[in-house]
Protein backbone atom coordinates (compact mmCIF):
# COMPACT_ATOMS: atom_id res chain seq x y z
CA UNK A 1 -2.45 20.38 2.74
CA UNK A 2 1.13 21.02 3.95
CA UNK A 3 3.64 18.89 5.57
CA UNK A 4 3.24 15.82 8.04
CA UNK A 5 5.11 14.38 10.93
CA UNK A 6 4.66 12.08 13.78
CA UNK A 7 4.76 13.72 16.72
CA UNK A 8 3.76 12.92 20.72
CA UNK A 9 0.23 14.28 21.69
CA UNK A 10 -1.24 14.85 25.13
CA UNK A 11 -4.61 13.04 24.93
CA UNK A 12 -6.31 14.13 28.39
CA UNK A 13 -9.76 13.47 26.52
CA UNK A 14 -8.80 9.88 25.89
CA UNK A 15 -8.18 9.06 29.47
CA UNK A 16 -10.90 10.55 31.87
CA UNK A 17 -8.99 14.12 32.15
CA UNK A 18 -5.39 12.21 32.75
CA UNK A 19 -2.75 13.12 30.85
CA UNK A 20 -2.13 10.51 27.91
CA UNK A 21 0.62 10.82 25.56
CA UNK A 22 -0.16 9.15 21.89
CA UNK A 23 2.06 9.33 18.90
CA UNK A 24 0.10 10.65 16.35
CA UNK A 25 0.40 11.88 12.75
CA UNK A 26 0.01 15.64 12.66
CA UNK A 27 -0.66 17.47 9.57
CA UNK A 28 0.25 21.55 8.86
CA UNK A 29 -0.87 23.69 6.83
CA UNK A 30 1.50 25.19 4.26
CA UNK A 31 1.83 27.94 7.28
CA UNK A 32 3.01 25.74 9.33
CA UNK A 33 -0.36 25.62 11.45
CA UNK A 34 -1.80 22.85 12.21
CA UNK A 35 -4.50 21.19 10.70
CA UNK A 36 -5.34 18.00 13.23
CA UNK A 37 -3.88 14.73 14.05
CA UNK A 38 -4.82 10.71 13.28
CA UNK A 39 -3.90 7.22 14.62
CA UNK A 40 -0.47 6.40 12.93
CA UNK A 41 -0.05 2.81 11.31
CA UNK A 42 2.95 0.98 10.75
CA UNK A 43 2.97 -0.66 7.61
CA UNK A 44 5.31 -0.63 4.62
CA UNK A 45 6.33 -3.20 2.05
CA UNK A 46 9.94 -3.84 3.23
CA UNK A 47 12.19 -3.85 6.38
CA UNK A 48 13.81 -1.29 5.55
CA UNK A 49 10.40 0.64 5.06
CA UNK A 50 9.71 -0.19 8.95
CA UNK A 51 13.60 0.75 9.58
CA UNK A 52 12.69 4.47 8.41
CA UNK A 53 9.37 4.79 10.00
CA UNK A 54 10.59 3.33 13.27
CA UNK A 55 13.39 6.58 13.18
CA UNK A 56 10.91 9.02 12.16
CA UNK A 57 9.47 7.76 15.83
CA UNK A 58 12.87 8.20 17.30
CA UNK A 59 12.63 11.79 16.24
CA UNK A 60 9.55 12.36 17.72
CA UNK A 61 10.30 11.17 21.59
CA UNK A 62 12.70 14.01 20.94
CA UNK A 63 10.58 16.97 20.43
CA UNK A 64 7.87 17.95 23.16
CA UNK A 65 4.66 16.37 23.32
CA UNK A 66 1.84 18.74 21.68
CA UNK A 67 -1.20 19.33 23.21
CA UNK A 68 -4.70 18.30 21.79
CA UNK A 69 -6.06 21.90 22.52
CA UNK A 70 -3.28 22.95 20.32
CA UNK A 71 -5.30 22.05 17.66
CA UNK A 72 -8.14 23.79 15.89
CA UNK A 73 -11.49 22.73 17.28
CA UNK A 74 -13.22 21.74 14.00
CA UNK A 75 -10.39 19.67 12.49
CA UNK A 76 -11.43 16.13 11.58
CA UNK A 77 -10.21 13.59 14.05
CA UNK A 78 -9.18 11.13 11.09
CA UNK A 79 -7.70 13.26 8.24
CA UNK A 80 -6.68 10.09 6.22
């Protein structure tokens, strides 16, 4: 497996056809494709561990939300 960010995802599936935006850990390929998506947790063993995860966050309400049909049909839901 390749890289992995969080990143906002258009859920329509989640919410009766309605448009609803998750933040999500996506996973790529070493391409650059992607591979599929899962639930993000926060957890880390320090502060400053929550600090860095919290920015990573930041960064992602930057970028534009992906779409779940961006993704490849058979990719597991939960890759962790």
């Amino acid at each position: 497996m390749g890289e992995w960010e969080h990143r906002f995802v258009n859920m329509p599936s989640a919410n009766g056809g309605e448009d609803w935006i998750e933040l999500r850990e996506i996973y790529y390929n070493e391409d650059g494709s992607l591979i599929g998506h899962a639930n993000p947790c926060l957890g880390s063993e320090s502060m400053d561990g929550v600090t860095l995860i919290v920015g990573w966050w930041v960064n992602a309400s930057k970028l534009p939300p992906l779409h779940e049909k961006d993704f490849p049909p058979d990719f597991e839901r939960e890759i962790v």
